[in-house]
PDB file of N, CA and C in Angstrom:
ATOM      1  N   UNK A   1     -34.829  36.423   7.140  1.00  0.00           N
ATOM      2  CA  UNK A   1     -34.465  35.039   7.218  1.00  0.00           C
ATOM      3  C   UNK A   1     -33.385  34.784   6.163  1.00  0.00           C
ATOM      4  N   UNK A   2     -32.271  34.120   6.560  1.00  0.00           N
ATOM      5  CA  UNK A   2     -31.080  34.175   5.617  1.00  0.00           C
ATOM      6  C   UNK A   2     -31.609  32.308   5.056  1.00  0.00           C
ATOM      7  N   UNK A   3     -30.692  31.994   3.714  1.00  0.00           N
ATOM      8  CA  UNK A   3     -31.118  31.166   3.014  1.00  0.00           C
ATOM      9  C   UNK A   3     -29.710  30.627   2.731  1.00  0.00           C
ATOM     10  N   UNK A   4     -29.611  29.039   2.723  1.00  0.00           N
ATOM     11  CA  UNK A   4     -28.774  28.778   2.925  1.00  0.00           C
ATOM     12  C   UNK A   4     -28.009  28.664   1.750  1.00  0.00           C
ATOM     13  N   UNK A   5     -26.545  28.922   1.185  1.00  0.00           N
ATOM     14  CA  UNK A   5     -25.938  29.095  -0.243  1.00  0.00           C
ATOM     15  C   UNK A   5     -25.418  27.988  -1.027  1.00  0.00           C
ATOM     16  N   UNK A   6     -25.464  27.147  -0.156  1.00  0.00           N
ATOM     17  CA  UNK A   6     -24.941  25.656  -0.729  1.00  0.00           C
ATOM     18  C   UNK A   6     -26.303  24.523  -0.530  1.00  0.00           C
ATOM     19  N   UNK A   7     -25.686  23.441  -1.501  1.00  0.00           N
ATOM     20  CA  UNK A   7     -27.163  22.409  -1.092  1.00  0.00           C
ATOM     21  C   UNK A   7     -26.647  21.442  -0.187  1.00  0.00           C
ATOM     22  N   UNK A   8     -27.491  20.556   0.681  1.00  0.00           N
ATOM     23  CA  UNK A   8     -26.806  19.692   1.385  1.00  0.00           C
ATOM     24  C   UNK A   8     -26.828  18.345   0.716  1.00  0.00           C
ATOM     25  N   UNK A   9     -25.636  17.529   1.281  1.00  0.00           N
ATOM     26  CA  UNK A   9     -25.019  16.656   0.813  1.00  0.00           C
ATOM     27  C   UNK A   9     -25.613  15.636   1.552  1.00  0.00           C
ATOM     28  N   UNK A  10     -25.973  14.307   1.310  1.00  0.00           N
ATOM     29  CA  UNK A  10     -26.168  12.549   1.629  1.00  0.00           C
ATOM     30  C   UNK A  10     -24.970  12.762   3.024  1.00  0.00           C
ATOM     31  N   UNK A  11     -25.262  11.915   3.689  1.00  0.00           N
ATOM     32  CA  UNK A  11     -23.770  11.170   4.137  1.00  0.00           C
ATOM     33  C   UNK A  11     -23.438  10.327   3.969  1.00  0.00           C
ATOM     34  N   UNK A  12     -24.570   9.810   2.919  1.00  0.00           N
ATOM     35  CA  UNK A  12     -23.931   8.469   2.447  1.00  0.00           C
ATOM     36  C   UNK A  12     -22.321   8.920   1.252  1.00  0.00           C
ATOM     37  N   UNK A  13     -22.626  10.298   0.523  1.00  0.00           N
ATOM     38  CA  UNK A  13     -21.999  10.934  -0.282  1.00  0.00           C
ATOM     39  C   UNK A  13     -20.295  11.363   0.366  1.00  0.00           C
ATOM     40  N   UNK A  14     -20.998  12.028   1.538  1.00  0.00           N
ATOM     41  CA  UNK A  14     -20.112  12.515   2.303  1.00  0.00           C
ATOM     42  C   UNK A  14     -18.754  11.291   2.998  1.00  0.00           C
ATOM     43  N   UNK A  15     -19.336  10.368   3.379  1.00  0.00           N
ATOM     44  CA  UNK A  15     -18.471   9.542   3.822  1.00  0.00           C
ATOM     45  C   UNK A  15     -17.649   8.285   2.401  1.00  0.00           C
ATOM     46  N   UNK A  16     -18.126   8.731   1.555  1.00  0.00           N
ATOM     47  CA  UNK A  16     -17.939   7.864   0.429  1.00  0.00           C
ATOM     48  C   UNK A  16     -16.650   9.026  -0.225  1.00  0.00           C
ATOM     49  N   UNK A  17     -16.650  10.020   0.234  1.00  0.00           N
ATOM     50  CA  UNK A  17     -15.266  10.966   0.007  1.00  0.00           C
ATOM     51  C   UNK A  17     -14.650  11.034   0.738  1.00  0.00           C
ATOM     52  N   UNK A  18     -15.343  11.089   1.760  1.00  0.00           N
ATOM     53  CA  UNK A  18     -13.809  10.561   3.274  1.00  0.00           C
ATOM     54  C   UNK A  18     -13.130   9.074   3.407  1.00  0.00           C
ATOM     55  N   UNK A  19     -13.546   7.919   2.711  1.00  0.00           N
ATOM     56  CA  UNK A  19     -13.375   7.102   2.854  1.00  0.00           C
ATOM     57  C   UNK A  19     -12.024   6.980   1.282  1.00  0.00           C
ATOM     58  N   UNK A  20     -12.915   7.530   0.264  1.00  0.00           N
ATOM     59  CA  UNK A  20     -11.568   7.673  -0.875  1.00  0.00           C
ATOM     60  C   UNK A  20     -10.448   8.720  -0.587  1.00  0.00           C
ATOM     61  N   UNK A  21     -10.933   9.941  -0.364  1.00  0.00           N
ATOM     62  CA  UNK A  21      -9.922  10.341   0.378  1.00  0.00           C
ATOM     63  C   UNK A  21      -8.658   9.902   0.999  1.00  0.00           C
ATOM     64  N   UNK A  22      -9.080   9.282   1.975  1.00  0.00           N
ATOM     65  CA  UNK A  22      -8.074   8.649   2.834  1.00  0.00           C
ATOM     66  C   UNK A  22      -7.997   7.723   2.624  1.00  0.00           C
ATOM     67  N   UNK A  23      -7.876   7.056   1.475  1.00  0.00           N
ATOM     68  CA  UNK A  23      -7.794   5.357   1.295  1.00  0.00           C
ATOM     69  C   UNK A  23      -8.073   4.495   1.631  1.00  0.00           C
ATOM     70  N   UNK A  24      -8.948   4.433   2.627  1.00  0.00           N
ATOM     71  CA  UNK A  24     -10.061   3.793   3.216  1.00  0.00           C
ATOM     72  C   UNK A  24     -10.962   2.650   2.724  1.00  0.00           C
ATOM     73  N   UNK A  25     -11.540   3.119   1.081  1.00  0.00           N
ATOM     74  CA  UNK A  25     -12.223   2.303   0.860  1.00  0.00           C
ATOM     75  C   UNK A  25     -11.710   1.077   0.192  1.00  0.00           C
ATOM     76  N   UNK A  26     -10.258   0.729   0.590  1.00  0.00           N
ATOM     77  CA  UNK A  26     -10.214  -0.893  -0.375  1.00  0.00           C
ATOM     78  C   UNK A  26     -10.428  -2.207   1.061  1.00  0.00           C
ATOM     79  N   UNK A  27     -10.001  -1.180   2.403  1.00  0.00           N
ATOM     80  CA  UNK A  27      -9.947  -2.281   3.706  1.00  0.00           C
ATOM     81  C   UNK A  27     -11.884  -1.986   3.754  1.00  0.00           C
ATOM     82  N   UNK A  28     -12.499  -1.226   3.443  1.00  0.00           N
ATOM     83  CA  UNK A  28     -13.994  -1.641   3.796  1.00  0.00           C
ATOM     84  C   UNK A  28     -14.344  -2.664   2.853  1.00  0.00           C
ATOM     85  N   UNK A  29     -13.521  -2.304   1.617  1.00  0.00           N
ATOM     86  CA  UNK A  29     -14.146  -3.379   0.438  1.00  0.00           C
ATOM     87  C   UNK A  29     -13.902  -4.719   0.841  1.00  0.00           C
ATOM     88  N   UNK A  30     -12.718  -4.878   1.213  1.00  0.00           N
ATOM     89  CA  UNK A  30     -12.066  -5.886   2.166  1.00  0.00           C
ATOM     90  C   UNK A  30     -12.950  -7.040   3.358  1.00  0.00           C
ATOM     91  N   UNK A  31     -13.230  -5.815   4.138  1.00  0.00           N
ATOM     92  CA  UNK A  31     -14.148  -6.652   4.732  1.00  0.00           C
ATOM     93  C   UNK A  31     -15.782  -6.714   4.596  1.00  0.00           C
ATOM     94  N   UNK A  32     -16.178  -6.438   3.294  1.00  0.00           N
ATOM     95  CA  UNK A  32     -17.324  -6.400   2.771  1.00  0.00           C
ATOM     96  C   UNK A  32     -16.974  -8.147   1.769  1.00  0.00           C
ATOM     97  N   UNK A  33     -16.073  -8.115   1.779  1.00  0.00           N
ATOM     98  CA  UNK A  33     -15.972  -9.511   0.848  1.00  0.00           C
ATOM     99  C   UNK A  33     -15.938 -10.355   1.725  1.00  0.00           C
ATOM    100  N   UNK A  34     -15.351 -10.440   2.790  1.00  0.00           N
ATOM    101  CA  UNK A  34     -15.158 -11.440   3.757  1.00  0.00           C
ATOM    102  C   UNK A  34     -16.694 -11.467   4.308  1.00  0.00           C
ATOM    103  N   UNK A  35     -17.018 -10.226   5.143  1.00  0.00           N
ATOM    104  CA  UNK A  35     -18.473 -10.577   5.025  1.00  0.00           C
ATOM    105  C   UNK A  35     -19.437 -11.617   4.334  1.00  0.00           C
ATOM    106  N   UNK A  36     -19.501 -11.241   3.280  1.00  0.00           N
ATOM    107  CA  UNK A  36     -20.179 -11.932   2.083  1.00  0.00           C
ATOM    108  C   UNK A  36     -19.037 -13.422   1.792  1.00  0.00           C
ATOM    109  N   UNK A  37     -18.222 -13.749   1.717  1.00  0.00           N
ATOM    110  CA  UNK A  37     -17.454 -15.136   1.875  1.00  0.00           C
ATOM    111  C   UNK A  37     -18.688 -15.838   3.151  1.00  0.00           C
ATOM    112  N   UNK A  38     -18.419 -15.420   4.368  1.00  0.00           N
ATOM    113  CA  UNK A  38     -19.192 -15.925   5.608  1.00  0.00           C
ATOM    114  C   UNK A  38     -20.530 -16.114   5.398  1.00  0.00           C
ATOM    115  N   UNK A  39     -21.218 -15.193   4.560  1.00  0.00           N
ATOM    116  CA  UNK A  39     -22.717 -15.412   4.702  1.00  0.00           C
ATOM    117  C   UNK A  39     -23.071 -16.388   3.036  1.00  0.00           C
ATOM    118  N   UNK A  40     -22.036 -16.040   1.932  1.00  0.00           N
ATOM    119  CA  UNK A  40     -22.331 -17.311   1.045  1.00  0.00           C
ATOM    120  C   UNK A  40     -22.184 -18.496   1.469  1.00  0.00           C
ATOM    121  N   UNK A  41     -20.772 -18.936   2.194  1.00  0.00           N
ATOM    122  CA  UNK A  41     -20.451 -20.260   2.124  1.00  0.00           C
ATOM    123  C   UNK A  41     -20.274 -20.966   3.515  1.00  0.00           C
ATOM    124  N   UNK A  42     -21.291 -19.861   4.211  1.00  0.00           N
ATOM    125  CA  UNK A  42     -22.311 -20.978   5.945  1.00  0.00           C
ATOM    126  C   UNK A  42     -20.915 -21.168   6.495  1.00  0.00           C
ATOM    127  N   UNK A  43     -21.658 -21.759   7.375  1.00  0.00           N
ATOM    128  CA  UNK A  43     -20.411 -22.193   8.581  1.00  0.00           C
ATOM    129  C   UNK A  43     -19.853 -23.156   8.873  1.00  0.00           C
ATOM    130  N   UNK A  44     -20.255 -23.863   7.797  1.00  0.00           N
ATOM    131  CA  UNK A  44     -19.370 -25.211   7.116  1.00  0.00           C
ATOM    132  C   UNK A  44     -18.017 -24.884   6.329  1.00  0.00           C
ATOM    133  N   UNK A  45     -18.203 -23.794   5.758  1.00  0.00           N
ATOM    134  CA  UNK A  45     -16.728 -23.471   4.866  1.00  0.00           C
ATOM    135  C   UNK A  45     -16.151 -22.536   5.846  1.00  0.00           C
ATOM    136  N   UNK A  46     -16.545 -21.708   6.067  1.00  0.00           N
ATOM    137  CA  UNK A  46     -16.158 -20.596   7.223  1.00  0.00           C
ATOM    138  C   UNK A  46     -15.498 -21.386   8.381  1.00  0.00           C
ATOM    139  N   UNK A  47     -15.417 -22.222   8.709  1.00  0.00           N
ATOM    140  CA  UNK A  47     -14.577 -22.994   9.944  1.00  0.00           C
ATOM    141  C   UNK A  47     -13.372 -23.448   9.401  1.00  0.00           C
ATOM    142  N   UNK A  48     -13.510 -24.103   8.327  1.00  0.00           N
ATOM    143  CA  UNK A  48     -12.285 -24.282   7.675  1.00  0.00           C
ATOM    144  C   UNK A  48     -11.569 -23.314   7.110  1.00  0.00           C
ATOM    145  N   UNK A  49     -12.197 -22.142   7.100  1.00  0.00           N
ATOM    146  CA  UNK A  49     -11.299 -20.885   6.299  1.00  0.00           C
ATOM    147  C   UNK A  49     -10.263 -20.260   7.582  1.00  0.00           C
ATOM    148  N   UNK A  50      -9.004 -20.643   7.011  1.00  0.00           N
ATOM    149  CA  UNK A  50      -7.826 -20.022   7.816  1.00  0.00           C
ATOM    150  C   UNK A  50      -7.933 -18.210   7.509  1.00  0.00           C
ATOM    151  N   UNK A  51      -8.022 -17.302   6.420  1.00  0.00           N
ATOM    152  CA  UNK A  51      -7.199 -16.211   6.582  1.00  0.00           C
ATOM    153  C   UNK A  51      -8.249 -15.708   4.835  1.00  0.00           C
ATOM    154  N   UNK A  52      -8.360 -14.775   4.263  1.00  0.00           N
ATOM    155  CA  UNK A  52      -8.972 -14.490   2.914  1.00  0.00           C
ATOM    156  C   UNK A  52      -8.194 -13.097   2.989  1.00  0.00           C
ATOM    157  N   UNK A  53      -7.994 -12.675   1.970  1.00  0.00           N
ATOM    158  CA  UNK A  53      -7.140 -11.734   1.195  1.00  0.00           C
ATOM    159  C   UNK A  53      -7.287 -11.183   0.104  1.00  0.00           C
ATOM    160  N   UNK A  54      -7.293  -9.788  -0.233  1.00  0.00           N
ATOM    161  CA  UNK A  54      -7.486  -9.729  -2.061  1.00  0.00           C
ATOM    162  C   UNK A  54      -6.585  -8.731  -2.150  1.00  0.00           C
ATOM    163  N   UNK A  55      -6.063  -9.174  -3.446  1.00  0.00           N
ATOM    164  CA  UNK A  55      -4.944  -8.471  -4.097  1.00  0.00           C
ATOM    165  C   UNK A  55      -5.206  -8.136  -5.561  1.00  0.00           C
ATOM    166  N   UNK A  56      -5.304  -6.796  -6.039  1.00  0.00           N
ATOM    167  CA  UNK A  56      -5.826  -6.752  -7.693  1.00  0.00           C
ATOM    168  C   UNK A  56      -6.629  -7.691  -7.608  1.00  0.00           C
ATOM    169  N   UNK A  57      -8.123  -7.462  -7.721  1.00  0.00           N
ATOM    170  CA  UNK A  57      -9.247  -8.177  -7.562  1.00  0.00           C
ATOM    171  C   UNK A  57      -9.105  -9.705  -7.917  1.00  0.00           C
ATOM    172  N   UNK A  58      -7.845 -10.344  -7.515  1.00  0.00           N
ATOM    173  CA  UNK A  58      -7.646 -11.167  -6.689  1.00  0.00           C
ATOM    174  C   UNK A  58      -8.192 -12.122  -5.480  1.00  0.00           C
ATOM    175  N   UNK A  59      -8.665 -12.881  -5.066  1.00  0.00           N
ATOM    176  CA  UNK A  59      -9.259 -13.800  -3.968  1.00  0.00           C
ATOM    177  C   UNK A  59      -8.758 -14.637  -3.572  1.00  0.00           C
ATOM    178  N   UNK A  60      -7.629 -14.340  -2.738  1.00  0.00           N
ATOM    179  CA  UNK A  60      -6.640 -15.621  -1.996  1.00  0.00           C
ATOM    180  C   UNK A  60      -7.420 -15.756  -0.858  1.00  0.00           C
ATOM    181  N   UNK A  61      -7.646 -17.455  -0.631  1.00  0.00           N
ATOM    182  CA  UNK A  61      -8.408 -17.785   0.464  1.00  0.00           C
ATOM    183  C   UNK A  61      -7.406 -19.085   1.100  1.00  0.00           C
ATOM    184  N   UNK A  62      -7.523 -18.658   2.500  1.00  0.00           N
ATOM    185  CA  UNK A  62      -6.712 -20.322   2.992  1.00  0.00           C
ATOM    186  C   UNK A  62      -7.133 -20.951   3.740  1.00  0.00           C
ATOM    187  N   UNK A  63      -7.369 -22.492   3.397  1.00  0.00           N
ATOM    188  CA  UNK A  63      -8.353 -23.250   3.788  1.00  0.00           C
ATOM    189  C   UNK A  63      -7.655 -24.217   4.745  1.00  0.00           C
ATOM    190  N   UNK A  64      -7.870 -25.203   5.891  1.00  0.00           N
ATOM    191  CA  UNK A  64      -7.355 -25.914   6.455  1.00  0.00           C
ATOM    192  C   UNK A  64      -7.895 -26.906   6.122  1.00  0.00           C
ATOM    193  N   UNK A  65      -8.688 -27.402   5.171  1.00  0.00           N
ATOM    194  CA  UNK A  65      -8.855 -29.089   4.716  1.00  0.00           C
ATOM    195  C   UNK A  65      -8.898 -28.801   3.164  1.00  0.00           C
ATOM    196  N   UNK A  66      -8.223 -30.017   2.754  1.00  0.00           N
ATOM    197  CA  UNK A  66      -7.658 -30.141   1.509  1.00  0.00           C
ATOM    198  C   UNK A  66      -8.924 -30.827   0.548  1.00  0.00           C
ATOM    199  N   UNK A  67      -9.439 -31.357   1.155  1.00  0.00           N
ATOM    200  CA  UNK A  67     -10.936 -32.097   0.710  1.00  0.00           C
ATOM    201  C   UNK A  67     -11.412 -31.008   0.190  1.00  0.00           C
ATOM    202  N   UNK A  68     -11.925 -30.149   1.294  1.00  0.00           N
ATOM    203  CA  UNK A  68     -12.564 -28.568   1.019  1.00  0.00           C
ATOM    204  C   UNK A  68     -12.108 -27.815  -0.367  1.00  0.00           C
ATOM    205  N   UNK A  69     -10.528 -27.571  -0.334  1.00  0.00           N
ATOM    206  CA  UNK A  69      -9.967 -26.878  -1.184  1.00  0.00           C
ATOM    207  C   UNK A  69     -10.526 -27.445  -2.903  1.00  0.00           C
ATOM    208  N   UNK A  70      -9.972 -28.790  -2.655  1.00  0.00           N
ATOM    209  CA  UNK A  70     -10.013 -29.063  -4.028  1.00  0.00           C
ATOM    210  C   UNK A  70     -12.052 -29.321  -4.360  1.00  0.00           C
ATOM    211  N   UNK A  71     -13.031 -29.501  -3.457  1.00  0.00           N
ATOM    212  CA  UNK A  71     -14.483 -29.307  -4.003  1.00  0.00           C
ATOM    213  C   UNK A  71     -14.329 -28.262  -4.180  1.00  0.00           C
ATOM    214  N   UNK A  72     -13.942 -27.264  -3.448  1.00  0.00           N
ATOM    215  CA  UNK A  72     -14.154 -25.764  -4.383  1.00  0.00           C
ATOM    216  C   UNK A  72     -13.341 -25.091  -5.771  1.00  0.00           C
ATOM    217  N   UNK A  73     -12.540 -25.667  -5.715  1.00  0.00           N
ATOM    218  CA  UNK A  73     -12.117 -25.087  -6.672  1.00  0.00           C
ATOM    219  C   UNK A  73     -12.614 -25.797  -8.079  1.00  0.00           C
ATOM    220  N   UNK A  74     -13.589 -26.785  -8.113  1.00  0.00           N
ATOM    221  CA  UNK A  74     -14.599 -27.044  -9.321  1.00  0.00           C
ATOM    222  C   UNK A  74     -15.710 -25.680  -9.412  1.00  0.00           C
ATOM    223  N   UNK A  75     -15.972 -24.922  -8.460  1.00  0.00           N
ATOM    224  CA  UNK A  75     -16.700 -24.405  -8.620  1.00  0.00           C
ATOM    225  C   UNK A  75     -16.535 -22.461  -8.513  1.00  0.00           C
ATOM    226  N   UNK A  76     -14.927 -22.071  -8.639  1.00  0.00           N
ATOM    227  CA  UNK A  76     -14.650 -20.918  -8.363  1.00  0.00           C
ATOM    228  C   UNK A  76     -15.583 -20.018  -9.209  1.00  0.00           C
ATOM    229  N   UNK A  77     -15.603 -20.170 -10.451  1.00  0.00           N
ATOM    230  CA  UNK A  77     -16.459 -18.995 -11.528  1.00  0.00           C
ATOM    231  C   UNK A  77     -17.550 -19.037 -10.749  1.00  0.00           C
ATOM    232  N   UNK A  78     -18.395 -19.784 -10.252  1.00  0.00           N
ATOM    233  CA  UNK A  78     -20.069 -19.654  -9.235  1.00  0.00           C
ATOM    234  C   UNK A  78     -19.175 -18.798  -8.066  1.00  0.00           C
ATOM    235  N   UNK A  79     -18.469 -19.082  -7.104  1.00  0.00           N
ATOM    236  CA  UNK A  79     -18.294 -18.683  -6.188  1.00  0.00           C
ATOM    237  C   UNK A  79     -17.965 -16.966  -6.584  1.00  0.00           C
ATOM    238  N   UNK A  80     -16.748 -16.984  -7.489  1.00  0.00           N
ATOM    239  CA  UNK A  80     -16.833 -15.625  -8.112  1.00  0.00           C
ATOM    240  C   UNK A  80     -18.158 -14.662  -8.536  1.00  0.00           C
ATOM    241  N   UNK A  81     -19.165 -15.206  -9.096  1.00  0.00           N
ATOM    242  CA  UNK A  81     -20.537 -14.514  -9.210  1.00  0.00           C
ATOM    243  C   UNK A  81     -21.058 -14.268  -8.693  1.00  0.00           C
ATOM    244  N   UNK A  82     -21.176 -15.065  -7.162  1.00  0.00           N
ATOM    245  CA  UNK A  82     -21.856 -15.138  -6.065  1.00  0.00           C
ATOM    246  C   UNK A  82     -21.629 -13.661  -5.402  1.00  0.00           C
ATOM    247  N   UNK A  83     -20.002 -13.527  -4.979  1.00  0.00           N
ATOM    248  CA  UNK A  83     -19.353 -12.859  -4.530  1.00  0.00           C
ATOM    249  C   UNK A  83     -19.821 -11.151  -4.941  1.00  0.00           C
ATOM    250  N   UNK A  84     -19.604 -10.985  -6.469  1.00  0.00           N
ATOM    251  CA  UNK A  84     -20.179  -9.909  -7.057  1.00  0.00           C
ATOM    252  C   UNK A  84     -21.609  -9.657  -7.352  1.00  0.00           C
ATOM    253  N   UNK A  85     -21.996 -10.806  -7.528  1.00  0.00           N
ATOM    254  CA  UNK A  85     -23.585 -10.172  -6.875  1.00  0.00           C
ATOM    255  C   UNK A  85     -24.048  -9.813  -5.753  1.00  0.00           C
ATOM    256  N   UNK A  86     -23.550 -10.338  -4.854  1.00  0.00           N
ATOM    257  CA  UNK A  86     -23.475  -9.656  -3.253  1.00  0.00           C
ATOM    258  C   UNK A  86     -23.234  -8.754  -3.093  1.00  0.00           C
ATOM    259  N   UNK A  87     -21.870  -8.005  -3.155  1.00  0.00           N
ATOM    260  CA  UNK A  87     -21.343  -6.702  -3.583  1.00  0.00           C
ATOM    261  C   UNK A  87     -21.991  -5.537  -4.503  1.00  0.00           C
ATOM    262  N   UNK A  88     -22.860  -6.673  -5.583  1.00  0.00           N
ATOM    263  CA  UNK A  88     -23.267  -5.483  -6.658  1.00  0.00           C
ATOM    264  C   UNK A  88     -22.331  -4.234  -7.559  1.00  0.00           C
ATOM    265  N   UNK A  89     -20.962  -5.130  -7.285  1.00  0.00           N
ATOM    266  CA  UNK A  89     -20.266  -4.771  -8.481  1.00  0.00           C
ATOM    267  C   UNK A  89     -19.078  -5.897  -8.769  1.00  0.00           C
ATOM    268  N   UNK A  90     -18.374  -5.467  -9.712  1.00  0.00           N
ATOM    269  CA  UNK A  90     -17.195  -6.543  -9.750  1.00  0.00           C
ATOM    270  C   UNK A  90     -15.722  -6.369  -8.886  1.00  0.00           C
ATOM    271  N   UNK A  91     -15.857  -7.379  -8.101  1.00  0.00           N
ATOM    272  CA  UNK A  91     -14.561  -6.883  -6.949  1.00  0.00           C
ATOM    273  C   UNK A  91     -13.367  -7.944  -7.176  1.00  0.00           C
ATOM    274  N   UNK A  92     -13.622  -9.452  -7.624  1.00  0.00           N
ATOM    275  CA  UNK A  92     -13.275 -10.353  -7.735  1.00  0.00           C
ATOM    276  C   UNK A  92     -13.364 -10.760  -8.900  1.00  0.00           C
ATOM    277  N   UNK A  93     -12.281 -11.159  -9.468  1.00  0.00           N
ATOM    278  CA  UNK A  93     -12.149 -11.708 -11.041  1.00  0.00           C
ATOM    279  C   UNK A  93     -11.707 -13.042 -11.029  1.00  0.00           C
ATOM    280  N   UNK A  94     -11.010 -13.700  -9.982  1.00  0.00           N
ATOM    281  CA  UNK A  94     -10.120 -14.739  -9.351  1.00  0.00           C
ATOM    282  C   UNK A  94     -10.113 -15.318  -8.542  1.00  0.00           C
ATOM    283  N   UNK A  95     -10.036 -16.607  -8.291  1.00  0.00           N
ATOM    284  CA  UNK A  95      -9.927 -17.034  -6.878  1.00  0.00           C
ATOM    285  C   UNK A  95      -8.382 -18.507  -6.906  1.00  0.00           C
ATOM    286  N   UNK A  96      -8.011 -17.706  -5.568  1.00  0.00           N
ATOM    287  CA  UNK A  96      -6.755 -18.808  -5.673  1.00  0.00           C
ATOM    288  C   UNK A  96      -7.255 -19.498  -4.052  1.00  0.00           C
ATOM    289  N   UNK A  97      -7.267 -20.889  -3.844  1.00  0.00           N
ATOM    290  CA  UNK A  97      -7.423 -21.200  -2.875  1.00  0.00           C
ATOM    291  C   UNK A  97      -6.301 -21.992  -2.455  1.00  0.00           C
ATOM    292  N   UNK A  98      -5.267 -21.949  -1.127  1.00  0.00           N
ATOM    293  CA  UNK A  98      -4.517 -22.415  -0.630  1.00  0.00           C
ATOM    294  C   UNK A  98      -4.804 -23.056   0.448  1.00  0.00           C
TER     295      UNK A  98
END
C-alpha cells in the first residue's frame, strides 16, 4: 500500500491562493461589502443606493435622495464598524457618500 507524500490542503486554503493569485480577491472583497451594505442598511437605504465602490479602503456610495445622504453621513464611523464587523476585518476606513 503506497502512502501518500504530501498532506492535503482545505479548499478553503486552496481557493484563497487561487483567488490571490489571480487578483481575484479585491472584486470578492468588493462584493462582500456590498453584500453586507444590503443586509446592514435594509431595503430602505438599498433602494436609494445608486452604485457603491471602494477605492484604498475607501467607501464611495451613491445615493439618489439627498435627505438620505446627509442622515447618514451623521453616522459614517457606526456605519464604518458595522461594515468591519461584518467582514471581520478592516476593509473600510472611510466613507464618502455622493
Amino acid at each position: 500500500m503506497s502512502y501518500r507524500k504530501y498532506k492535503p490542503n482545505l479548499v478553503r486554503s486552496i481557493l484563497g491562493d487561487v483567488l490571490k493569485h489571480n487578483r481575484l480577491d479585491r472584486g470578492i472583497e468588493e462584493l462582500d461589502i456590498k453584500a453586507a451594505w444590503e443586509k446592514l442598511m435594509g431595503n430602505g437605504v438599498t433602494s436609494y443606493t445608486k452604485d457603491i465602490q471602494i477605492r484604498q479602503k475607501t467607501l464611495y456610495v451613491t445615493l439618489t435622495s439627498a435627505v438620505l445622504r446627509e442622515e447618514l453621513s451623521f453616522g459614517k464611523e457606526k456605519i464604518i464598524n458595522l461594515i468591519n464587523e461584518e467582514l471581520r476585518k478592516e476593509v473600510i476606513t472611510k466613507i464618502i457618500l455622493r
